[in-house]
N, C-alpha and C. Protein backbone atom coordinates (compact mmCIF):
# COMPACT_ATOMS: atom_id res chain seq x y z
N UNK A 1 0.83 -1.18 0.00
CA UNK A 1 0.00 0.00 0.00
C UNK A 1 0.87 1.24 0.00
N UNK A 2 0.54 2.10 -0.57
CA UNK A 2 1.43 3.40 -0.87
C UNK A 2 0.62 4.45 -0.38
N UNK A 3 1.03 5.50 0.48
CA UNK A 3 0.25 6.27 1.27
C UNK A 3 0.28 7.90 0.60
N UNK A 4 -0.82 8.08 0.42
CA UNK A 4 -1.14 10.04 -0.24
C UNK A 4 -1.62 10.60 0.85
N UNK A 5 -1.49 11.93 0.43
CA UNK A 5 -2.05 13.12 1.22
C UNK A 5 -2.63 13.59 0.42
N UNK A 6 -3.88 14.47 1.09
CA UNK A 6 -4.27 15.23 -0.01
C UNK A 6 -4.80 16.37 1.20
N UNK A 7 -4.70 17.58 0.83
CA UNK A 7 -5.59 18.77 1.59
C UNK A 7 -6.90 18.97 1.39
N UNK A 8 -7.50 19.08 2.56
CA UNK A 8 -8.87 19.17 3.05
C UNK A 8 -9.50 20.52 3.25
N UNK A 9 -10.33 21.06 3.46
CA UNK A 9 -10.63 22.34 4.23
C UNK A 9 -12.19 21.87 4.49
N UNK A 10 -13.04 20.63 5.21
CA UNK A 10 -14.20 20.45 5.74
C UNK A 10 -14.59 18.96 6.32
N UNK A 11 -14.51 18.70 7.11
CA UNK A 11 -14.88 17.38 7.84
C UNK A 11 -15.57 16.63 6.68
N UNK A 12 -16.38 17.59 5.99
CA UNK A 12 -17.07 17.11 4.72
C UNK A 12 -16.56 15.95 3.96
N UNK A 13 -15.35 16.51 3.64
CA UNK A 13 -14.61 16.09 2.59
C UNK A 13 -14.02 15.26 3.19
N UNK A 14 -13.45 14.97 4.45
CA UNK A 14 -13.06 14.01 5.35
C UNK A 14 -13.92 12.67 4.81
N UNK A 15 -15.03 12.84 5.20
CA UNK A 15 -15.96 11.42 4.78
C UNK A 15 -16.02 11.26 3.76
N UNK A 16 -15.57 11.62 2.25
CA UNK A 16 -16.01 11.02 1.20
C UNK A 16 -15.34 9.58 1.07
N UNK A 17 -16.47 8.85 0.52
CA UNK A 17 -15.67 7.83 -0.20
C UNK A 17 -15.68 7.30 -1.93
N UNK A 18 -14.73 6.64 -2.33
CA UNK A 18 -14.84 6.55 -3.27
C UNK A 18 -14.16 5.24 -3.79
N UNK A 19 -14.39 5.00 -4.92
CA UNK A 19 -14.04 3.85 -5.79
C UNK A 19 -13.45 3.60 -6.86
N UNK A 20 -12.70 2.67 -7.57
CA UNK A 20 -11.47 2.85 -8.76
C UNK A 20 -12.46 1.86 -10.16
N UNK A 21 -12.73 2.08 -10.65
CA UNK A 21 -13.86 1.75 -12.02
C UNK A 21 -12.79 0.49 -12.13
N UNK A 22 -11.45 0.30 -12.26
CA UNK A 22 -10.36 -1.05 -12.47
C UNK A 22 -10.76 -2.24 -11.48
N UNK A 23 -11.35 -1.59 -10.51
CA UNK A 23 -11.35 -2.75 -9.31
C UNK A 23 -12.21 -2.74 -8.58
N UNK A 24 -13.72 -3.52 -9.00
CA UNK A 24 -14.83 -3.72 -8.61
C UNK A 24 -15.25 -4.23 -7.76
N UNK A 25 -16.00 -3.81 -6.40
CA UNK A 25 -16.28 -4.28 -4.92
C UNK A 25 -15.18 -3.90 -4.16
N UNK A 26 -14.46 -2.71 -4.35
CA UNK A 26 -13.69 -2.36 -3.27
C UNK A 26 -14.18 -0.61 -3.28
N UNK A 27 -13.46 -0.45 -1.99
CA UNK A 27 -14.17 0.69 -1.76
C UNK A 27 -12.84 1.70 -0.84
N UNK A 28 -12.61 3.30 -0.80
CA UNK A 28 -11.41 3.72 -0.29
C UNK A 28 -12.05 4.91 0.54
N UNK A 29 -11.10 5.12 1.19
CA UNK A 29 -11.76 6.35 2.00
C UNK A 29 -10.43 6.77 2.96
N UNK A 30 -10.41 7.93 3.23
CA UNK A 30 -9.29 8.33 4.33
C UNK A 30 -9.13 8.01 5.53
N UNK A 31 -7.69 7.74 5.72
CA UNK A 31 -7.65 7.07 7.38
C UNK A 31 -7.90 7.88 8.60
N UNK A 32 -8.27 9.22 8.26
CA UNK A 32 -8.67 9.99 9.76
C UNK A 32 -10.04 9.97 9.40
N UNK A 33 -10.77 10.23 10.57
CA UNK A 33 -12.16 10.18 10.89
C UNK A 33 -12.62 11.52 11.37
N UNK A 34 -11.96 12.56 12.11
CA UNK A 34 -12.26 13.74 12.12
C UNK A 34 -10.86 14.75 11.97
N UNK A 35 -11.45 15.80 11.75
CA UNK A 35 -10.27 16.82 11.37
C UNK A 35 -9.11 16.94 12.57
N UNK A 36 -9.97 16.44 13.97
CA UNK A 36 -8.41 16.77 14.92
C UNK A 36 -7.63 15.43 14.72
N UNK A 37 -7.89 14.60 14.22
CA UNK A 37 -6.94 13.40 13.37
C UNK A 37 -6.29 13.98 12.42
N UNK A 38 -6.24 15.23 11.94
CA UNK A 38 -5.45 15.55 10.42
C UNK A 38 -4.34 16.16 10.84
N UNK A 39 -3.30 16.42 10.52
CA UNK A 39 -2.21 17.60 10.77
C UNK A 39 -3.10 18.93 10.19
N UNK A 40 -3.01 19.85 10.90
CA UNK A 40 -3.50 21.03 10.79
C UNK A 40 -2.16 21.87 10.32
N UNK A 41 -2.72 22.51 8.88
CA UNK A 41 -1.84 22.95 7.91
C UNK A 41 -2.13 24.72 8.21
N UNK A 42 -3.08 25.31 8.46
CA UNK A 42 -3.39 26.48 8.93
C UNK A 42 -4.64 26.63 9.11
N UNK A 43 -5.22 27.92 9.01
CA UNK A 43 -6.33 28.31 10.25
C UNK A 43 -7.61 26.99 9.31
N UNK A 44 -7.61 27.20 8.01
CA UNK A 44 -8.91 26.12 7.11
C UNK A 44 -8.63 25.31 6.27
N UNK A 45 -7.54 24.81 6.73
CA UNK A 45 -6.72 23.45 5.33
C UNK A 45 -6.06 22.79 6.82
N UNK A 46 -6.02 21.03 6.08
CA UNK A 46 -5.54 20.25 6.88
C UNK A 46 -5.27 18.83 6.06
N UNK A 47 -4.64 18.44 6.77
CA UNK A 47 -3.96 17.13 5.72
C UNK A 47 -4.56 15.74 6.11
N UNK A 48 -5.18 15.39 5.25
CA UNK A 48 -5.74 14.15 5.24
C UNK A 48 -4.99 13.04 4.60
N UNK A 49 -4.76 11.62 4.92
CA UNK A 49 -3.85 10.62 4.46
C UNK A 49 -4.92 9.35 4.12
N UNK A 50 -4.35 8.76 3.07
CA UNK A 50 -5.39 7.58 2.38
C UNK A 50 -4.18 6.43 1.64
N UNK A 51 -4.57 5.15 1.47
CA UNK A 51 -3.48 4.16 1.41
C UNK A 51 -4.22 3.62 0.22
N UNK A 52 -3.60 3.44 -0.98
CA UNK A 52 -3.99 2.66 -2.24
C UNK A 52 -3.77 1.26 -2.11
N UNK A 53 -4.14 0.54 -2.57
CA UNK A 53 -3.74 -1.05 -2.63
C UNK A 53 -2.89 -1.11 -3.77
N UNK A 54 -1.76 -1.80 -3.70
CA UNK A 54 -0.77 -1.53 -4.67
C UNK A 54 -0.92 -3.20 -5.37
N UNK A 55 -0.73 -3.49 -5.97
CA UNK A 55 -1.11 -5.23 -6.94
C UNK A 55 0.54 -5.45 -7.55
N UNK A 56 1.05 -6.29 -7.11
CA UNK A 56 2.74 -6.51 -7.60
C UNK A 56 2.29 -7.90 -8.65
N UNK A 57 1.58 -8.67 -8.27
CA UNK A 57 1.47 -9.76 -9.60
C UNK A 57 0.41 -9.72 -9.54
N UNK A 58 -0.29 -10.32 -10.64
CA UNK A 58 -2.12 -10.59 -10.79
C UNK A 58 -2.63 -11.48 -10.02
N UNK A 59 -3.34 -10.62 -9.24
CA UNK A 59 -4.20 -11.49 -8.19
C UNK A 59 -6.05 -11.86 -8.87
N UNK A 60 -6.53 -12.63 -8.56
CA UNK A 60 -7.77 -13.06 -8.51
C UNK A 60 -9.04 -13.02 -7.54
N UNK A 61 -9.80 -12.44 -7.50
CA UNK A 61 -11.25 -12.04 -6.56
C UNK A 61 -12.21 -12.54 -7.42
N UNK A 62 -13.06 -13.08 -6.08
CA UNK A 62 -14.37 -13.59 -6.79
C UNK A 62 -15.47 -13.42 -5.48
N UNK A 63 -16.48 -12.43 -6.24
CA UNK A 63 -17.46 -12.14 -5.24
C UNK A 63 -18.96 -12.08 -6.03
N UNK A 64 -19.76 -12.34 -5.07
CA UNK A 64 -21.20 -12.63 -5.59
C UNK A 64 -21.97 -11.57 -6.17
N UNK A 65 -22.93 -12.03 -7.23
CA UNK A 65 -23.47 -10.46 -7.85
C UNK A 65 -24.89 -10.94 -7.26
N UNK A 66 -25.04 -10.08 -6.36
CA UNK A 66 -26.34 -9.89 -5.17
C UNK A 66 -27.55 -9.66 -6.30
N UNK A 67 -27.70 -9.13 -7.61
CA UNK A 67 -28.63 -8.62 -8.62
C UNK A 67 -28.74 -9.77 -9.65
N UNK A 68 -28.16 -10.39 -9.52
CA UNK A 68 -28.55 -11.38 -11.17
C UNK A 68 -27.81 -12.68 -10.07
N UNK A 69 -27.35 -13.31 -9.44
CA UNK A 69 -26.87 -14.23 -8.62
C UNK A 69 -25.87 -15.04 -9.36
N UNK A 70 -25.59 -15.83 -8.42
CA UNK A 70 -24.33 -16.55 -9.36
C UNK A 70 -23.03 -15.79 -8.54
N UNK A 71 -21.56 -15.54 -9.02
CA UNK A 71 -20.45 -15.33 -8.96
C UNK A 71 -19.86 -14.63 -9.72
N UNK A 72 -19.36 -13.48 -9.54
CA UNK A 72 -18.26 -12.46 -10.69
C UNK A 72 -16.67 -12.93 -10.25
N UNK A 73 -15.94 -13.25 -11.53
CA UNK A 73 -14.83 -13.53 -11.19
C UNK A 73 -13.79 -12.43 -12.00
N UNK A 74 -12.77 -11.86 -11.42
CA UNK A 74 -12.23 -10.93 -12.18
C UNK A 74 -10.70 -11.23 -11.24
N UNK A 75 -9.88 -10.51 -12.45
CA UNK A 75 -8.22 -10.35 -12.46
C UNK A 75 -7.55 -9.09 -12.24
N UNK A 76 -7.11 -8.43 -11.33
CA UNK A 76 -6.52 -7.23 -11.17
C UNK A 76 -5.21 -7.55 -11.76
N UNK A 77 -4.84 -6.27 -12.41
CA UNK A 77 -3.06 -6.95 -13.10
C UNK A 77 -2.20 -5.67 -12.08
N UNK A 78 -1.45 -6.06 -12.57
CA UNK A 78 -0.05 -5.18 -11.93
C UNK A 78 -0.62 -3.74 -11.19
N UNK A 79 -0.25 -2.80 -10.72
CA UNK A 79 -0.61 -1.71 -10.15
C UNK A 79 -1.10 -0.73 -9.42
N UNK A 80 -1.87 0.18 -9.34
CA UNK A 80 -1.85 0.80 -8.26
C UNK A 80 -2.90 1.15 -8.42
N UNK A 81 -4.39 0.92 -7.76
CA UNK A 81 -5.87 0.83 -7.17
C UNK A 81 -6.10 1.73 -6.06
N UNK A 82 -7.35 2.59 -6.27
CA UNK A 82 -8.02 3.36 -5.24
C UNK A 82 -7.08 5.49 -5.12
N UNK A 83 -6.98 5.24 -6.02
CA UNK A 83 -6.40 7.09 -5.99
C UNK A 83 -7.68 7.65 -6.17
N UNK A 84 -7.30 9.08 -5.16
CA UNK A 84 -8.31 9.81 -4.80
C UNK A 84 -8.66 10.69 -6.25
N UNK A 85 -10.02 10.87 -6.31
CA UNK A 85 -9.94 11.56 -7.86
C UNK A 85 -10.50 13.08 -7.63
């Protein structure tokens, strides 16, 4: 896992979460939970930190499709999953 920062200015933005269209059924979000968890950068910006899943060889996941049933099976290849957009 490879760790980003990115600057904040609202608890708001603290909670978003989000998802990488490459890698389906996972889900990312930042590792602080409120702003006095962030390094405080000045009086309305603060630094928030988030960890990508990094893929060194092709791994394999297989999870259930809750809407049509049955099993989705898919291949992540090489790289780097879950950047904040």
């Amino acid at each position: 896992m490879a760790k980003h920062r990115i600057i904040i200015t609202t608890e708001e933005e603290l909670r978003k979460h989000w998802s990488d269209s490459r890698c389906p059924n996972f889900g990312f979000s930042f590792n602080e939970t409120t702003l006095s968890e962030c390094l405080k950068l000045d009086e309305n910006t603060w630094e928030a930190t988030y960890e990508t899943m990094e893929v060194t060889k092709p791994v394999t996941y297989t999870y259930l499709d809750v809407n049509a049933g049955g099993e989705i099976t898919y291949t992540l290849q090489e790289g780097e999953y879950g950047l904040y957009n």
